[in-house]
Protein backbone atom coordinates (compact mmCIF):
# COMPACT_ATOMS: atom_id res chain seq x y z
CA UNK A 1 -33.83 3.25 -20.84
CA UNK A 2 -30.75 5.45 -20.06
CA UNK A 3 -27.36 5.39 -20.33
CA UNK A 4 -25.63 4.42 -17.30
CA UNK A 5 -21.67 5.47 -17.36
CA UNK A 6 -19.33 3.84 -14.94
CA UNK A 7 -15.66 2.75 -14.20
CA UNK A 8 -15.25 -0.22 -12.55
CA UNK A 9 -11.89 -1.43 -10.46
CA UNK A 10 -11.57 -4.82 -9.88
CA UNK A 11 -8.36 -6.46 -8.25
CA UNK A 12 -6.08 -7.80 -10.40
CA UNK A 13 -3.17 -9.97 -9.79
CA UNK A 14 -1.07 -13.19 -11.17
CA UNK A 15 -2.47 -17.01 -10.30
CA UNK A 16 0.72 -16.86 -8.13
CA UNK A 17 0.15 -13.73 -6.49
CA UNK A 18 -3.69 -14.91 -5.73
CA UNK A 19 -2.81 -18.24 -4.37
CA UNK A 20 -0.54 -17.00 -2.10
CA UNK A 21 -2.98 -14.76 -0.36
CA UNK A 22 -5.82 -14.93 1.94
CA UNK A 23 -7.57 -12.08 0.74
CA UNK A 24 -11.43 -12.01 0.63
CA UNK A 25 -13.21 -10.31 -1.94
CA UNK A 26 -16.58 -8.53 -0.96
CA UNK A 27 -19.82 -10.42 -1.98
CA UNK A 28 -20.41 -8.91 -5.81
CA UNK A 29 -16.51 -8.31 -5.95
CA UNK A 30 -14.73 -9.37 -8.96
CA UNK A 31 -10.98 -10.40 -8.95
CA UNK A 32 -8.90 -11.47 -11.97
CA UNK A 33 -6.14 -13.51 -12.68
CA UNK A 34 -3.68 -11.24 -15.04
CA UNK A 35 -1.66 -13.98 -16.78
CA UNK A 36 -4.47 -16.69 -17.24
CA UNK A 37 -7.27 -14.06 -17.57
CA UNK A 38 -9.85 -15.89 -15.06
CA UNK A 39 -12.17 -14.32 -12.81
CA UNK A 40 -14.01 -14.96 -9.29
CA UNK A 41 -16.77 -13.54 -8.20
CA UNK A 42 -16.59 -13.19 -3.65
CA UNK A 43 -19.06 -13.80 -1.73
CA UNK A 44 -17.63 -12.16 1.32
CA UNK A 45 -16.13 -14.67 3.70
CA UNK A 46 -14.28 -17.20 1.37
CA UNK A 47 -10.74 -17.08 0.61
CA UNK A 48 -9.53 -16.88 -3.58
CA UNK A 49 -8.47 -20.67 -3.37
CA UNK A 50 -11.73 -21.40 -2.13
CA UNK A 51 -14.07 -19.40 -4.57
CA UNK A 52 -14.88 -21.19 -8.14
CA UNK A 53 -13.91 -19.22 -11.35
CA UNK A 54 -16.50 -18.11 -13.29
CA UNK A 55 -17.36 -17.94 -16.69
CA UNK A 56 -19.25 -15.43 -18.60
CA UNK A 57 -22.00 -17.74 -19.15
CA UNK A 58 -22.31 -18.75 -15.53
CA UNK A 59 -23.82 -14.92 -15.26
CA UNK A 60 -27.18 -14.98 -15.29
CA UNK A 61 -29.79 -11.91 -15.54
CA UNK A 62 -27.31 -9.56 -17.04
CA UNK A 63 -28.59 -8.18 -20.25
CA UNK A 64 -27.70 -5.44 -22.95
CA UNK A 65 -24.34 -5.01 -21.97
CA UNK A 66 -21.31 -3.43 -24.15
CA UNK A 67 -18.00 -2.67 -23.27
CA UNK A 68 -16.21 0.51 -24.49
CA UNK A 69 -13.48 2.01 -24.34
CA UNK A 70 -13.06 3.93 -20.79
CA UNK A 71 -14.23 7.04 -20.04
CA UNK A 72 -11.78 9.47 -18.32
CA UNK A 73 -13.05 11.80 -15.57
């Protein structure tokens, strides 16, 4: 198995901001809430206040994973 290095950037904003908007992530796309540190996961169509948040255990299939710190460049 190899090493796979990659930087990820997912949308980040407050509950307030989110619920305000009617922004629709890409299926696969994560967003974040900044202040109560929640995620959803889009599916393409659906707007945030209509997406479930998701836990780390509602992940399935994603195994031997660590987080570092980033990697510049």
């Amino acid at each position: 198995m190899s090493t796979v290095y990659a930087r990820l950037l997912n949308n980040i904003k407050t509950s307030a901001e989110w619920a305000e908007s009617d922004f629709a992530l890409y299926e696969g796309e994560i967003g974040i809430e900044s202040d109560t540190k929640l995620m959803k996961v889009g599916d393409g169509s659906s707007t945030w206040n209509n997406l479930p948040y998701m836990a780390l255990s509602d992940i399935a299939g994603i195994k031997n994973v660590s987080i570092n710190s980033p990697v510049d460049g």
